[in-house]
Protein backbone atom coordinates (compact mmCIF):
# COMPACT_ATOMS: atom_id res chain seq x y z
CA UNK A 1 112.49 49.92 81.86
CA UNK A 2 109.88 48.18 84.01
CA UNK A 3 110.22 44.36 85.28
CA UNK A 4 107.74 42.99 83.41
CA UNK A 5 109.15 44.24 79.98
CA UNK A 6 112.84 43.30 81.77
CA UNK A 7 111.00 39.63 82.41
CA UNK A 8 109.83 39.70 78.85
CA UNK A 9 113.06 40.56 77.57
CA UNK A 10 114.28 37.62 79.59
CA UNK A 11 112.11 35.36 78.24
CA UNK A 12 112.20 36.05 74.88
CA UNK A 13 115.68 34.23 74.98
CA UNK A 14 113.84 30.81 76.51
CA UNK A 15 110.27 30.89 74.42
CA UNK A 16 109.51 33.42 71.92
CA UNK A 17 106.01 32.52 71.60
CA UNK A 18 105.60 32.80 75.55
CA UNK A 19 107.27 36.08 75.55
CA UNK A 20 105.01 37.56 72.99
CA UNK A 21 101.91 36.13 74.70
CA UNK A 22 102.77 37.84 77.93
CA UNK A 23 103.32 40.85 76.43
CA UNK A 24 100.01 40.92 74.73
CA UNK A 25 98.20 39.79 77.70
CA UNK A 26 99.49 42.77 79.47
CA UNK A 27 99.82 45.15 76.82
CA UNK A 28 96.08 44.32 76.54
CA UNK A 29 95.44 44.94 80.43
CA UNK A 30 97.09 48.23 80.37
CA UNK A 31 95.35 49.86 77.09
CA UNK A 32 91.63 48.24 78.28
CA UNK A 33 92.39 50.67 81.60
CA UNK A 34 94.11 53.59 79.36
CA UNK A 35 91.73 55.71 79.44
CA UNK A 36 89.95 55.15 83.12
CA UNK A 37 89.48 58.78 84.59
CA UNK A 38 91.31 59.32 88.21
CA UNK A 39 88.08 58.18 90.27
CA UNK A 40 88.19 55.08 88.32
CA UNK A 41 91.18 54.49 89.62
CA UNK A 42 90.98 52.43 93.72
CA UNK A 43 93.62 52.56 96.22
CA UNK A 44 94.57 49.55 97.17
CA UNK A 45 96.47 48.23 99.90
CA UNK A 46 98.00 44.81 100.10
CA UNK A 47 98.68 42.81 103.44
CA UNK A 48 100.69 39.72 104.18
CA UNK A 49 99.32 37.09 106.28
CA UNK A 50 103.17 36.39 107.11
CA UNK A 51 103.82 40.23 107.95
CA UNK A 52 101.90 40.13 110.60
CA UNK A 53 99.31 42.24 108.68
CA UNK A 54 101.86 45.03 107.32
CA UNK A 55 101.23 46.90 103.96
CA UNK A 56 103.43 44.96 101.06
CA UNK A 57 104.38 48.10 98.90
CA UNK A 58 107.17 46.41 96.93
CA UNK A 59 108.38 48.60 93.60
CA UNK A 60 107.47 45.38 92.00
CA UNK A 61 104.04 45.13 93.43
CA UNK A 62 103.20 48.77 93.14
CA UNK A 63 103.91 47.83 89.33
CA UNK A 64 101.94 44.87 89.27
CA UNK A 65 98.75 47.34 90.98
CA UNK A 66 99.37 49.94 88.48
CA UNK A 67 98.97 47.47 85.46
CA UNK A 68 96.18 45.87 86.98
CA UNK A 69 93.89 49.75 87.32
CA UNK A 70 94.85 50.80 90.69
CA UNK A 71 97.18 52.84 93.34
CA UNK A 72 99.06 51.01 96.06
CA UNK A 73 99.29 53.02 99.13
CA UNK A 74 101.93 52.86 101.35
CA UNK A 75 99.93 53.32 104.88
CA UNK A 76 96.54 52.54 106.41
CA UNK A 77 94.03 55.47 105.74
CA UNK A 78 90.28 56.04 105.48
CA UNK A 79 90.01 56.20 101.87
CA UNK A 80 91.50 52.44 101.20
CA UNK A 81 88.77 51.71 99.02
CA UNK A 82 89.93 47.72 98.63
CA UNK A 83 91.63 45.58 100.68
CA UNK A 84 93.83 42.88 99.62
CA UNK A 85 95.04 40.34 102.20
CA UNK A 86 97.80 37.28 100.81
CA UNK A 87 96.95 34.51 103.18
CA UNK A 88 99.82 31.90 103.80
CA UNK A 89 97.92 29.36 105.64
CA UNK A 90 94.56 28.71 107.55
CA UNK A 91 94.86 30.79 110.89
CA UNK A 92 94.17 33.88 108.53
CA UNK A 93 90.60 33.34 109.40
CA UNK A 94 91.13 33.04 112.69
CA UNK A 95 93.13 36.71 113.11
CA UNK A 96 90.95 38.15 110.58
CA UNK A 97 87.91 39.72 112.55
CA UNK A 98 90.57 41.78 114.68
CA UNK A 99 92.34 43.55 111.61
CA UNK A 100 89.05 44.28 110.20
CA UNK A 101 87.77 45.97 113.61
CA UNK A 102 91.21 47.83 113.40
CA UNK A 103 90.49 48.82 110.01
CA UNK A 104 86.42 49.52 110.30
CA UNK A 105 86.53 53.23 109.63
CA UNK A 106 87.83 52.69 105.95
CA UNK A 107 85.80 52.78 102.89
CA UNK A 108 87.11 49.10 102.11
CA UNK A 109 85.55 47.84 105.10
CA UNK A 110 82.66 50.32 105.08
CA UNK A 111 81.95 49.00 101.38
CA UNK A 112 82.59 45.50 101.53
CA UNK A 113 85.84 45.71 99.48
CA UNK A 114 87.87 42.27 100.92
CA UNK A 115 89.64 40.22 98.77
CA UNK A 116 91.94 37.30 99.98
CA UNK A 117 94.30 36.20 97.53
CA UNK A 118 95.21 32.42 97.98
CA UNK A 119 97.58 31.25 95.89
CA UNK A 120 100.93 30.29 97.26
CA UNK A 121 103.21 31.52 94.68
CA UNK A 122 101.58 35.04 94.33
CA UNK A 123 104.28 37.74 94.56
CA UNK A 124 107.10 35.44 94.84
CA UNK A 125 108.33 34.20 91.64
CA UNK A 126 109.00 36.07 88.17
CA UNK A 127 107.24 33.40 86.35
CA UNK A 128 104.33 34.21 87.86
CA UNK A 129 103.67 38.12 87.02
CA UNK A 130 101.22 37.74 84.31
CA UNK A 131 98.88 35.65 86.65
CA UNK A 132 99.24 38.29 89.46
CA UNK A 133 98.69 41.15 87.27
CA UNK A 134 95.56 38.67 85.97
CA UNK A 135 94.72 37.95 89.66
CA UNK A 136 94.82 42.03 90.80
CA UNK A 137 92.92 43.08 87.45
CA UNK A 138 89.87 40.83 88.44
CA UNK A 139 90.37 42.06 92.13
CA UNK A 140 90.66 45.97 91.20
CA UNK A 141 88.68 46.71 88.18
CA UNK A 142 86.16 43.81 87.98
CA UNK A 143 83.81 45.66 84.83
CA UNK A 144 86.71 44.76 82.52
CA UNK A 145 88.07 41.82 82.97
CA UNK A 146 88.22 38.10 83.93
CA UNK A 147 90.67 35.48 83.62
CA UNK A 148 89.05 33.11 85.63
CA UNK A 149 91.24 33.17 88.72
CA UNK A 150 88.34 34.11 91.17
CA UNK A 151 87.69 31.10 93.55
CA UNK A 152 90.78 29.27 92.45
CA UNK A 153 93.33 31.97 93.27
CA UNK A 154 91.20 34.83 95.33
CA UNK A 155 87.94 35.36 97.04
CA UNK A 156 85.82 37.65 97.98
CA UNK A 157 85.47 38.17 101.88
CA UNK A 158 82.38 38.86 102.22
CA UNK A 159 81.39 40.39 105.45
CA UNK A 160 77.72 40.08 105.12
C-alpha cells in the first residue's frame, strides 16, 4: 500500500469528507499524468537547505515525485533536468551561487530549471502531502496543472 492511501485510510476515521477530497485530488493528479510518455517524464532531484545541500531521496518523497510526473534521483548527474532546493531560512541565497557553479554542467542549470520551495512544513508532516504533491506537480509538469502554490509556497530561481 502506499502512504498516501495509508494517510487516507487514516483519515477517513477523523473526516470522511477530507479523506475523499484528498483522494480525488490525487487520484486526479495521477490519471491527468497517466498517460505521459517516458521523455515526459523529468528527473528531479531535491536538496535541503539544512543538509548542507545533500539529495533528499526519502521513500516518501520519491512517492510524492512520482505522483506529482517525475523521477527522483538518488545522485548528482548531468541529466538532472530540474532542480528542487527546500530552503529553511534566508542564508540560502547567500550559499546558493556556489552549488549552482558546482552543479553548472547539468541540464537543470544549463536550462534554467531552479525551483526553491519555501514553505516550512514541506516534507515534514503527514497532513501536509496533498499540498506537496500540489506544490511538486506545479514544479515538475507545469502544462497540467496549478493549484496556486507558486509564489506563496515555491519560486522560480531564475538565473537570468
Amino acid at each position: 500500500m502506499t502512504k498516501y492511501k495509508e494517510i487516507i485510510a487514516t483519515l477517513r476515521q477523523k473526516d470522511n469528507a477530507l479523506a475523499e477530497h484528498w483522494e480525488e485530488e490525487i487520484d486526479t493528479i495521477i490519471h491527468k499524468l497517466k498517460f505521459l510518455t517516458a521523455d515526459a517524464i523529468p528527473s528531479v532531484c531535491i536538496i535541503d537547505q539544512n543538509n548542507n545541500f545533500q539529495i533528499n531521496q526519502s521513500s516518501l518523497l520519491q512517492e510524492k515525485v512520482k505522483i506529482a510526473g517525475g523521477t527522483l534521483v538518488d545522485h548528482f548527474q548531468e541529466d538532472i533536468a530540474i532542480f528542487i532546493i527546500i530552503q529553511r531560512d534566508e542564508s540560502l541565497y547567500g550559499v546558493i551561487p556556489d552549488f549552482i557553479n558546482l552543479q553548472s554542467g547539468t541540464k537543470a542549470i544549463k536550462n534554467n530549471n531552479i525551483y526553491i520551495i519555501q514553505t516550512e512544513q514541506f516534507d515534514i508532516q503527514e497532513d501536509n502531502y496533498l499540498q506537496d504533491v500540489e506544490i511538486l506537480a506545479e514544479i515538475i509538469q507545469p502544462k497540467y496543472f496549478i493549484f496556486g502554490h507558486n509564489d506563496t509556497n515555491w519560486i522560480k530561481f531564475d538565473l537570468n
